[in-house]
C-alpha atoms as a PDB file:
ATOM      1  CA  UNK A   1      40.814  34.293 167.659  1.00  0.00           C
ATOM      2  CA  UNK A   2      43.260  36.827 166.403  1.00  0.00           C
ATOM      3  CA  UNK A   3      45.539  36.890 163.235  1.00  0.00           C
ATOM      4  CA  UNK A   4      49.230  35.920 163.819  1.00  0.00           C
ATOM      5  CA  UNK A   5      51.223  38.905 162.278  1.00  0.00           C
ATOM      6  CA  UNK A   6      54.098  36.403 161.168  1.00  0.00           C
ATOM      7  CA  UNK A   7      56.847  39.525 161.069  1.00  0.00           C
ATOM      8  CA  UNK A   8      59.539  36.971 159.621  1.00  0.00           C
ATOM      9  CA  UNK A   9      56.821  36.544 156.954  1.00  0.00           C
ATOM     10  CA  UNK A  10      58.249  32.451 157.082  1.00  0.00           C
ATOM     11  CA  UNK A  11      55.720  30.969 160.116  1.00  0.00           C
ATOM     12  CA  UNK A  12      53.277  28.643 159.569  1.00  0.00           C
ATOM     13  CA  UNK A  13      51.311  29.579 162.450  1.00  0.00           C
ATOM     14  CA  UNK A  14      48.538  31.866 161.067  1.00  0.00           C
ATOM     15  CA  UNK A  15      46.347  32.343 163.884  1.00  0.00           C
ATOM     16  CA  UNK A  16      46.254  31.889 168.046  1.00  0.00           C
ATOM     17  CA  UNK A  17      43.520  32.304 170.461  1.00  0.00           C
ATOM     18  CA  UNK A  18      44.534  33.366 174.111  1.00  0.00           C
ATOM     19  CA  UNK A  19      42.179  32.288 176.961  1.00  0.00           C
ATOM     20  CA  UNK A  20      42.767  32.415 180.665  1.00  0.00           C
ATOM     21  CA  UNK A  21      45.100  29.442 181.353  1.00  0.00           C
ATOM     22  CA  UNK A  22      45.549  27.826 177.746  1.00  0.00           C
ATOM     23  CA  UNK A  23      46.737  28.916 174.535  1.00  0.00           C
ATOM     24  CA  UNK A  24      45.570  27.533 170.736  1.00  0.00           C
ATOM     25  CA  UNK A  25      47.762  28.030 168.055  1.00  0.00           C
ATOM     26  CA  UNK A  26      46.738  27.333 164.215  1.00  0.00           C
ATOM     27  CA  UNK A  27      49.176  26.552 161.505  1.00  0.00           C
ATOM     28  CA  UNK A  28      48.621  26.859 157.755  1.00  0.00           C
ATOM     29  CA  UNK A  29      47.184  23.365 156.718  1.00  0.00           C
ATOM     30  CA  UNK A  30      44.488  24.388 159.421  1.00  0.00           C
ATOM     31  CA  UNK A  31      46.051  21.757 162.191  1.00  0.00           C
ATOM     32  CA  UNK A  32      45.539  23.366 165.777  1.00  0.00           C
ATOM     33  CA  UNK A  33      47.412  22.886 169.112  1.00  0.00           C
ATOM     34  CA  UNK A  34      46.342  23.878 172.404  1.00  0.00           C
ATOM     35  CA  UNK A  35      48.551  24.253 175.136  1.00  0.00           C
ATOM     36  CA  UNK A  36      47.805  24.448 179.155  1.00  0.00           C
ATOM     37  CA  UNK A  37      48.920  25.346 182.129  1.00  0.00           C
ATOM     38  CA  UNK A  38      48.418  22.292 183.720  1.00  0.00           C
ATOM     39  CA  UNK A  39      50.548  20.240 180.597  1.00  0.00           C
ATOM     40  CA  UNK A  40      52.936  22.307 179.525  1.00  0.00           C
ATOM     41  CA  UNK A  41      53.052  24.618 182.441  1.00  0.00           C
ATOM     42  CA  UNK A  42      52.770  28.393 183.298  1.00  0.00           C
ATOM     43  CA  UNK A  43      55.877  29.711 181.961  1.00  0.00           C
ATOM     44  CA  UNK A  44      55.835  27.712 178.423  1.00  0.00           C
ATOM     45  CA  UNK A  45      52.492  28.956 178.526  1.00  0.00           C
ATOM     46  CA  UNK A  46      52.847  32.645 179.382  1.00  0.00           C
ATOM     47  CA  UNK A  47      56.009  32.673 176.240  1.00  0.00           C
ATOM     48  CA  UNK A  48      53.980  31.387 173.912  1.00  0.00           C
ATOM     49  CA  UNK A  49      51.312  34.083 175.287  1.00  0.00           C
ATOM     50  CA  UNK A  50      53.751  36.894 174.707  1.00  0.00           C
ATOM     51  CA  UNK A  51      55.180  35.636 171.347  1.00  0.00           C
ATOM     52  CA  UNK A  52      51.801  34.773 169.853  1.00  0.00           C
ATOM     53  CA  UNK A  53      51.304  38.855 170.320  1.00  0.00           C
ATOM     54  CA  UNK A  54      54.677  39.830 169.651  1.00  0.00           C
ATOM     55  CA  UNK A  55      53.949  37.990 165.753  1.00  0.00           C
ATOM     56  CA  UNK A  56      57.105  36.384 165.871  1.00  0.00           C
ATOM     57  CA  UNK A  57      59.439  33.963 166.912  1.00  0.00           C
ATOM     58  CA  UNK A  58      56.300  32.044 168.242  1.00  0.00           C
ATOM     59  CA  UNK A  59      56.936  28.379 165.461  1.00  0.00           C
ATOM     60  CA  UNK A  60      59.853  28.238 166.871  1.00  0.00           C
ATOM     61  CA  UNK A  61      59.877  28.809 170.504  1.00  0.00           C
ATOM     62  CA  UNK A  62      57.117  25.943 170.200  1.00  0.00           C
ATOM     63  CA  UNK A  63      59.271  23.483 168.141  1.00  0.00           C
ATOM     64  CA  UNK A  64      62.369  23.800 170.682  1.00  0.00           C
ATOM     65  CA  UNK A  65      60.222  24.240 174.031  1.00  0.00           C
ATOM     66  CA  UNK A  66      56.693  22.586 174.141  1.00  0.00           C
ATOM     67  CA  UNK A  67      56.568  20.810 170.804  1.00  0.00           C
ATOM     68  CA  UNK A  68      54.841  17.628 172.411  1.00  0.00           C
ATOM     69  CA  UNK A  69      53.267  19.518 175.560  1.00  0.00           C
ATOM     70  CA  UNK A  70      49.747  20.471 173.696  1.00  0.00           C
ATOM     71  CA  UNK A  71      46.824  18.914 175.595  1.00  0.00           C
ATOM     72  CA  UNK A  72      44.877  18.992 172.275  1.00  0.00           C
ATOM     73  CA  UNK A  73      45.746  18.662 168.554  1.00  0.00           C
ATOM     74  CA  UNK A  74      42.988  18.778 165.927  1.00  0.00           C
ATOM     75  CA  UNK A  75      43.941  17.911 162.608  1.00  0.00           C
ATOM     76  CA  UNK A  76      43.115  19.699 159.492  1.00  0.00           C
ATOM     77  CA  UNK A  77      39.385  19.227 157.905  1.00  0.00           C
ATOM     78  CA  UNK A  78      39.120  16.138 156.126  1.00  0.00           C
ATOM     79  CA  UNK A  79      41.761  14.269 157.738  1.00  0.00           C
END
């Protein structure tokens, strides 16, 4: 898992872990979304890839292109 660098300093993603064919992305109230190849496709994928280690422009990109595309979503502790 690796630290988001959030260069807008306004994201509430704060962390992302990059495997293979998936990508996880973790806001601030601890919520995580993983996204796939085989859901949201290769391209979507590979963006969010690219933008998740670019440390910005990644909440976004999500919310316009693969906002309901995740395979998983795990809610914050406690909920």
């Amino acid at each position: 898992m690796e630290h988001y660098l959030n260069k807008s300093g306004t994201s509430p993603i704060t962390r992302f872990k990059i495997e293979a064919q998936k990508v996880t992305v973790w806001y601030n109230d601890d919520t995580s979304y993983t996204y796939s190849y085989a859901r949201a496709g290769q391209p979507i994928v590979d963006r969010i890839k690219e933008l998740a280690i670019a440390g910005e422009g990644l909440a976004t990109y999500i919310s316009r292109q693969a906002k309901f595309l995740y395979d998983h979503k795990i809610d914050k502790p406690g909920t």
